[in-house]
Protein backbone atom coordinates (compact mmCIF):
# COMPACT_ATOMS: atom_id res chain seq x y z
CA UNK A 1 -19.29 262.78 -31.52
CA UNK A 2 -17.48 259.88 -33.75
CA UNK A 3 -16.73 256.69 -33.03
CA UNK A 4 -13.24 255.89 -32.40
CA UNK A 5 -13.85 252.50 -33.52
CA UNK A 6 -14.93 252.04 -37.23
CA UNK A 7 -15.93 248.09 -37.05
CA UNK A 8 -19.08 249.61 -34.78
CA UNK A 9 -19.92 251.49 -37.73
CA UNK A 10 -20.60 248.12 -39.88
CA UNK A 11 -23.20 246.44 -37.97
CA UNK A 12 -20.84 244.52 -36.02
CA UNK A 13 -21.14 246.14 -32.37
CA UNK A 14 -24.00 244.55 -30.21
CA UNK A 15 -25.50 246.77 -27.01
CA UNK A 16 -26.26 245.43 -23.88
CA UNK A 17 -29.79 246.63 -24.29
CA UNK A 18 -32.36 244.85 -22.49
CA UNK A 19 -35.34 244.13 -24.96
CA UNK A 20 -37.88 246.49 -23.47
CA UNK A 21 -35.19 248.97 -23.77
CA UNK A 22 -34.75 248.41 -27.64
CA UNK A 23 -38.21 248.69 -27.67
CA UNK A 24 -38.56 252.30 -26.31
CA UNK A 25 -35.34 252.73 -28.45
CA UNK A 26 -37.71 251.58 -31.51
CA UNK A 27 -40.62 254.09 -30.80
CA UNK A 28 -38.20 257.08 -30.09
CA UNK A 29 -36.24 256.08 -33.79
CA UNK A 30 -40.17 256.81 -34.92
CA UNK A 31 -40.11 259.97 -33.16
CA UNK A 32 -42.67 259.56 -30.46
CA UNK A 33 -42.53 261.27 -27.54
CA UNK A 34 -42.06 259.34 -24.07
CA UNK A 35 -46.13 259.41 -22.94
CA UNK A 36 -46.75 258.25 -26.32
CA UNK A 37 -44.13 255.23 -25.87
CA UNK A 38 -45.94 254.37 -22.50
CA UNK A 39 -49.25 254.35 -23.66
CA UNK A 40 -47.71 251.72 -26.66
CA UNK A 41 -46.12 249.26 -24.40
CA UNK A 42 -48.60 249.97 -21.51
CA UNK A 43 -46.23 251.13 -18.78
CA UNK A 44 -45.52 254.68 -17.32
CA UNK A 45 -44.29 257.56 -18.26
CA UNK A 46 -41.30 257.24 -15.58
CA UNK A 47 -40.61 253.82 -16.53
CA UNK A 48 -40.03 255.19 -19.93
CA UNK A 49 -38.14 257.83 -18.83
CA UNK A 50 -36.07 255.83 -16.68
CA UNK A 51 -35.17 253.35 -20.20
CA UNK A 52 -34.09 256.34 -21.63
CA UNK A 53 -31.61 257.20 -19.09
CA UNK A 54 -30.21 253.71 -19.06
CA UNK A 55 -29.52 253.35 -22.82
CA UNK A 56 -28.06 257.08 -23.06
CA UNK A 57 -25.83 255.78 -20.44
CA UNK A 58 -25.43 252.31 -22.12
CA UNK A 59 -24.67 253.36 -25.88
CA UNK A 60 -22.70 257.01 -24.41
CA UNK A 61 -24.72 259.68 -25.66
CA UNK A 62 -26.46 262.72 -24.38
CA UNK A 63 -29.23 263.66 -26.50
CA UNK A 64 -32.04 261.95 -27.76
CA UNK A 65 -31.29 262.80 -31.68
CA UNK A 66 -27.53 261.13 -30.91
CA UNK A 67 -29.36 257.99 -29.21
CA UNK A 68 -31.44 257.38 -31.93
CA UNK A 69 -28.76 257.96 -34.67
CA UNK A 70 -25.89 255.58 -32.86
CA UNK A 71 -28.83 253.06 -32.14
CA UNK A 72 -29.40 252.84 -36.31
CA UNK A 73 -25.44 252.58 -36.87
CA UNK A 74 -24.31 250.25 -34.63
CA UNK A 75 -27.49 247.69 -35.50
CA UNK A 76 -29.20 248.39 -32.18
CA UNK A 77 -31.95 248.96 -34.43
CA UNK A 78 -32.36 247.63 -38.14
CA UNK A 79 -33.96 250.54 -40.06
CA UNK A 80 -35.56 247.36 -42.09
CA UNK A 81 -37.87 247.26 -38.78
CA UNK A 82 -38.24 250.99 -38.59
CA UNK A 83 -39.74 250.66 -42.06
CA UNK A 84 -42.17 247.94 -41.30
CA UNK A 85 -43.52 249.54 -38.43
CA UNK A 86 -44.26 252.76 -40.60
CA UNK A 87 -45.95 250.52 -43.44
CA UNK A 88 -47.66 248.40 -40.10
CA UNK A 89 -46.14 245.50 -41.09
CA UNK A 90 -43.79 245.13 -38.38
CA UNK A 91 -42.94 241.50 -37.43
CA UNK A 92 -39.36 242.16 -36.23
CA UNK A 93 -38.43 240.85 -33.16
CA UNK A 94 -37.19 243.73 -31.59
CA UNK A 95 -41.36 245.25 -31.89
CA UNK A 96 -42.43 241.88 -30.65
CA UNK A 97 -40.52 241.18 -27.68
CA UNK A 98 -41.52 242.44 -24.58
């Protein structure tokens, strides 16, 4: 669904996102699956699950394709981190804050 306002579309909008949430956020924009997330950050499934519902809620979307998408266009995430992580060079600190 678009965004009504185009100045979220540059970058400039912030989220409210905790940083273990932008960290589940992170591993989902890889495309691993929710047990896979837990055993990364070394927490439960239903904790995962349960940071999932909160940032659908926090950034208004419904599916998990639409989370990850809005997360890369507002600058939730910084695809710059996406690709370090996928080279294993990741010293963002969205990856390294807990």
């Amino acid at each position: 669904r678009p965004v009504a306002d185009d100045s979220r579309l540059k970058g400039e909008y912030r989220s409210d996102l905790t940083p273990r949430e932008k960290q589940v956020v992170l591993y989902l924009c890889l495309g691993m699956k929710e047990a896979a997330v837990a055993r990364e950050l070394g927490i439960c499934p239903a904790t995962v699950h349960s940071h999932i519902t909160r940032v659908h809620r926090k950034l208004d979307v419904q599916s998990r394709g639409l989370l990850v998408a809005v997360a890369i266009v507002r600058g939730v995430i910084c695809v710059s981190d996406l690709a370090r992580l996928l080279n294993g060079t990741a010293d963002c600190e969205t990856a390294n804050t807990a």
